[in-house]
Protein backbone atom coordinates (compact mmCIF):
# COMPACT_ATOMS: atom_id res chain seq x y z
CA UNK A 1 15.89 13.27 18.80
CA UNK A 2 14.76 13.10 15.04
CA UNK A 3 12.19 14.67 13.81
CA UNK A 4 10.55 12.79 10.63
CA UNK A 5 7.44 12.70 8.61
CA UNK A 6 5.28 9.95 9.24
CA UNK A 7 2.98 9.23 6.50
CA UNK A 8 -1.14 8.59 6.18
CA UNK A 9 -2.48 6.40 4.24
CA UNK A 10 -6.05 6.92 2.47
CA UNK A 11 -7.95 4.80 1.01
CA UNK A 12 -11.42 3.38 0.57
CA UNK A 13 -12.29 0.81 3.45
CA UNK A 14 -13.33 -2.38 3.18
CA UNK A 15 -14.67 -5.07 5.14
CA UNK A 16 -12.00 -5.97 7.62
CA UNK A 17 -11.95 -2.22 8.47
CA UNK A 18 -15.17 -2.75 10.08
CA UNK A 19 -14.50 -3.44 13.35
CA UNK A 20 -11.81 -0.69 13.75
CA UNK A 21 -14.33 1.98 12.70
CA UNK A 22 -16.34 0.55 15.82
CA UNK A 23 -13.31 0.71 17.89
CA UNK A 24 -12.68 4.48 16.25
CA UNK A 25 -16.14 6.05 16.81
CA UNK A 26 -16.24 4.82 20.12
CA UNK A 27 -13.46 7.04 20.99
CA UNK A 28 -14.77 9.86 19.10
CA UNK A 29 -17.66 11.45 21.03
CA UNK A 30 -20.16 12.47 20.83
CA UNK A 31 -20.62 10.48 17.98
CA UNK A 32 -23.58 8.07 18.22
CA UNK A 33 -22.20 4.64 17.95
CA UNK A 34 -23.96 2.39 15.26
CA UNK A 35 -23.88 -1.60 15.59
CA UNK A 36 -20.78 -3.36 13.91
CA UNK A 37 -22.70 -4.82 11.39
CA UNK A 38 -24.02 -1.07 10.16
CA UNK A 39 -19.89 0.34 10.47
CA UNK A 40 -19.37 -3.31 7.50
CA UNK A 41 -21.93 -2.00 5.51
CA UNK A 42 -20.33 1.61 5.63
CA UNK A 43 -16.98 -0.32 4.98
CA UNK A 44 -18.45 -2.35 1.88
CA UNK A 45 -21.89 -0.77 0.55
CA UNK A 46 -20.68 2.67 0.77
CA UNK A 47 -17.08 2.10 -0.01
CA UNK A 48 -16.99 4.94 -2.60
CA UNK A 49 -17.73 7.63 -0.91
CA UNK A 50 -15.95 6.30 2.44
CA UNK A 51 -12.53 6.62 3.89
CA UNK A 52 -10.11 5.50 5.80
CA UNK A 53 -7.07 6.83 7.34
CA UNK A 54 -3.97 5.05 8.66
CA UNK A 55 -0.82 5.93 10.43
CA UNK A 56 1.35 2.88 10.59
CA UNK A 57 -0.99 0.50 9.62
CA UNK A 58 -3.12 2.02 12.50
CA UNK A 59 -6.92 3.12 11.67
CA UNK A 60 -6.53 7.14 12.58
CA UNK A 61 -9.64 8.26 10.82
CA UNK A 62 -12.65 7.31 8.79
CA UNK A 63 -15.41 9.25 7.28
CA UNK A 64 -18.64 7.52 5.98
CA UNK A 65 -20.88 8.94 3.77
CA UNK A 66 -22.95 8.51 0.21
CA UNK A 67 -24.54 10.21 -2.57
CA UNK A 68 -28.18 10.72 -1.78
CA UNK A 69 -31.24 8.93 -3.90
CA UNK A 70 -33.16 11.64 -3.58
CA UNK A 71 -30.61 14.44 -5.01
CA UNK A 72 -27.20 12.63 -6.71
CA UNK A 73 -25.75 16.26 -6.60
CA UNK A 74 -24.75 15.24 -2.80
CA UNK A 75 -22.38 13.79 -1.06
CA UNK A 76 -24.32 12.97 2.49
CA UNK A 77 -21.39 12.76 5.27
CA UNK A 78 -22.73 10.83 7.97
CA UNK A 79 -19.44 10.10 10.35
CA UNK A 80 -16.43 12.03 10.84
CA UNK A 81 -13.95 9.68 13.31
CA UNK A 82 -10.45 11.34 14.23
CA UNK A 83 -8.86 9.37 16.51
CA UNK A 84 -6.85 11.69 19.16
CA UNK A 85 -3.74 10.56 18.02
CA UNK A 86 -4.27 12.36 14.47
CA UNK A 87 -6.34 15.27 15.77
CA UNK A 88 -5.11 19.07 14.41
CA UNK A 89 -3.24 18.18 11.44
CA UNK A 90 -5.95 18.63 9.19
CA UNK A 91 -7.21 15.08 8.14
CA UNK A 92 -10.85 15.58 8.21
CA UNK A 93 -10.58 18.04 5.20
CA UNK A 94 -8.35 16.15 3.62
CA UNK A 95 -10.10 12.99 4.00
CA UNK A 96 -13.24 14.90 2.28
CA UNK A 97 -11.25 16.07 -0.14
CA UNK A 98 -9.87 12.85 -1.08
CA UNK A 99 -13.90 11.84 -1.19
CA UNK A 100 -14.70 14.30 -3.44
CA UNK A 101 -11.71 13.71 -5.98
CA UNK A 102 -12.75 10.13 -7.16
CA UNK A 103 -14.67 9.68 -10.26
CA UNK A 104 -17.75 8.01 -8.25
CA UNK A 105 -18.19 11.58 -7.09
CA UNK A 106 -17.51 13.52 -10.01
CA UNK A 107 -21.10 15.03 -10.48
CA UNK A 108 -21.18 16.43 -6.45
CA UNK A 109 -21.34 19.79 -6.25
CA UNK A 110 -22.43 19.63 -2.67
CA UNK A 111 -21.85 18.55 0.66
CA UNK A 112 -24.67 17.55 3.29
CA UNK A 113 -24.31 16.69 6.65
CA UNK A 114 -26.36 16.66 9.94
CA UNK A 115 -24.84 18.15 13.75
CA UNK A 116 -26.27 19.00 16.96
CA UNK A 117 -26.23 22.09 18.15
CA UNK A 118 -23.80 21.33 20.78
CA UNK A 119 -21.25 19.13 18.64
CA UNK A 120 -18.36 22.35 18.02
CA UNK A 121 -15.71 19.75 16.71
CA UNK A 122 -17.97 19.09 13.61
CA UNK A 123 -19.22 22.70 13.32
CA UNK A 124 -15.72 24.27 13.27
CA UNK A 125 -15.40 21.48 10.63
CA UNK A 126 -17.65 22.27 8.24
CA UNK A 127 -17.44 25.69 8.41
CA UNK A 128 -14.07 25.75 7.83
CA UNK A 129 -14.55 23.49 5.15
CA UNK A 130 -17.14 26.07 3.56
CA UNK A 131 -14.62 28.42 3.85
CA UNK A 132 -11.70 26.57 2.20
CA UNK A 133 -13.87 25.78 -0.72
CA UNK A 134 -15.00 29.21 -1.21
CA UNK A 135 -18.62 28.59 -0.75
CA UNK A 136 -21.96 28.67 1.26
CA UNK A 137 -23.04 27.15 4.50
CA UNK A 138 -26.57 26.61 4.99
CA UNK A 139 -28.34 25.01 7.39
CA UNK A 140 -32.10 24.03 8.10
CA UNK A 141 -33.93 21.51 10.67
CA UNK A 142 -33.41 17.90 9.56
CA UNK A 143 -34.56 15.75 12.57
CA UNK A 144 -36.19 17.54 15.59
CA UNK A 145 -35.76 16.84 19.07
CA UNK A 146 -39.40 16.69 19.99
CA UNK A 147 -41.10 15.22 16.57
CA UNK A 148 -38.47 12.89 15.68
CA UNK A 149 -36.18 11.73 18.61
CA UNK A 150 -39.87 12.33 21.04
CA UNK A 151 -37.22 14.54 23.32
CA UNK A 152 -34.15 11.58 23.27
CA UNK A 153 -31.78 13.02 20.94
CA UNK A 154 -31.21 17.22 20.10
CA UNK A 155 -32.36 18.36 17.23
CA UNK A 156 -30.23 17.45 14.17
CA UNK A 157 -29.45 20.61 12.21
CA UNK A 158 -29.07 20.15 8.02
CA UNK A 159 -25.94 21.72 6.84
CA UNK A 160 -25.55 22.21 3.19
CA UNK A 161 -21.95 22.96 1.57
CA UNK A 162 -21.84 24.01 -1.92
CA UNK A 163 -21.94 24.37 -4.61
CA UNK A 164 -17.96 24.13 -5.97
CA UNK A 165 -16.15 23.36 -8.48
CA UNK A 166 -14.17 20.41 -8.70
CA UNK A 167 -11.74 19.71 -5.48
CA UNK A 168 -8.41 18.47 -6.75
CA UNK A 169 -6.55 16.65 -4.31
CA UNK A 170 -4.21 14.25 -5.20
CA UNK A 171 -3.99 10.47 -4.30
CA UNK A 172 -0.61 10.13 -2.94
CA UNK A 173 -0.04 9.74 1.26
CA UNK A 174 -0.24 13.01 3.17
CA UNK A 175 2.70 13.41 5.72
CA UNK A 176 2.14 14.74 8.78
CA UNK A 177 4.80 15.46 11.69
């Protein structure tokens, strides 16, 4: 048996990722699933400060996010998708990282991002994120369970990453086993 490196390949996504990043968050739960037509506009509108990952011409990840109107300082991450198949070898940092080192994103100096209580894949996440970059973690209510989902949904926590520095990463392929 060989062992070799097979290689993943990110890049922005466009719009004939779209329907693999409904395929992808499907798989990923708990992740709320948004129509098809919202994962094109994540794919297209918000192409910048998206990504997608691909093993084999495969989609194995995708993060969507974008810089927020109301404070340009932050890079809002709204989905983090890791399909099973690329789980544990460190993609969702590096797909943040990759993110954070293009020049639409050069003023960021923080991360934002909203998780239930109960969601520990996107906790250990971030907070190992927080600690990779050398920096705070805090977190506030965003959306309540009772006053904004009227009991439907838990509450949505705020998490707040920052500030750093710049985040080099560079653009070639990461290889993974």
């Amino acid at each position: 048996m060989h062992n070799f490196q097979i290689e993943i390949e990110l890049r922005a996504p466009k719009a004939s990722d779209g329907y693999d990043v409904s395929e992808l968050i499907a798989q990923c739960p708990p992740l709320d699933t948004n129509s098809k037509y919202c994962n094109l506009l994540q794919c297209t509108h918000f192409s910048s400060t998206s990504v997608a990952a691909f093993k084999r011409g495969e989609l194995v990840g995708f993060i969507s996010g974008y810089i927020n109107p109301e404070n340009p300082k932050s890079l809002f991450i709204w989905q983090v998708a890791v399909g099973e198949q690329a789980r544990g070898l460190g993609l969702a940092t590096r797909m943040l990282k990759h993110i954070l080192a293009r020049p639409y994103c050069k003023g960021v100096s923080y991360i934002e991002t909203s998780i239930t209580k109960s969601n520990e894949g996107s906790w250990a996440l971030f907070e190992g994120v927080a600690r990779k970059f050398d920096t705070e973690l805090n977190t506030s209510i965003l959306f309540d369970k009772e006053q904004h989902f009227q009991g439907q949904h838990d509450t949505e926590s705020l998490v707040r990453i920052g500030p750093f520095s710049k985040i080099k990463q560079s653009a070639r392929p990461i290889a993974v086993a």
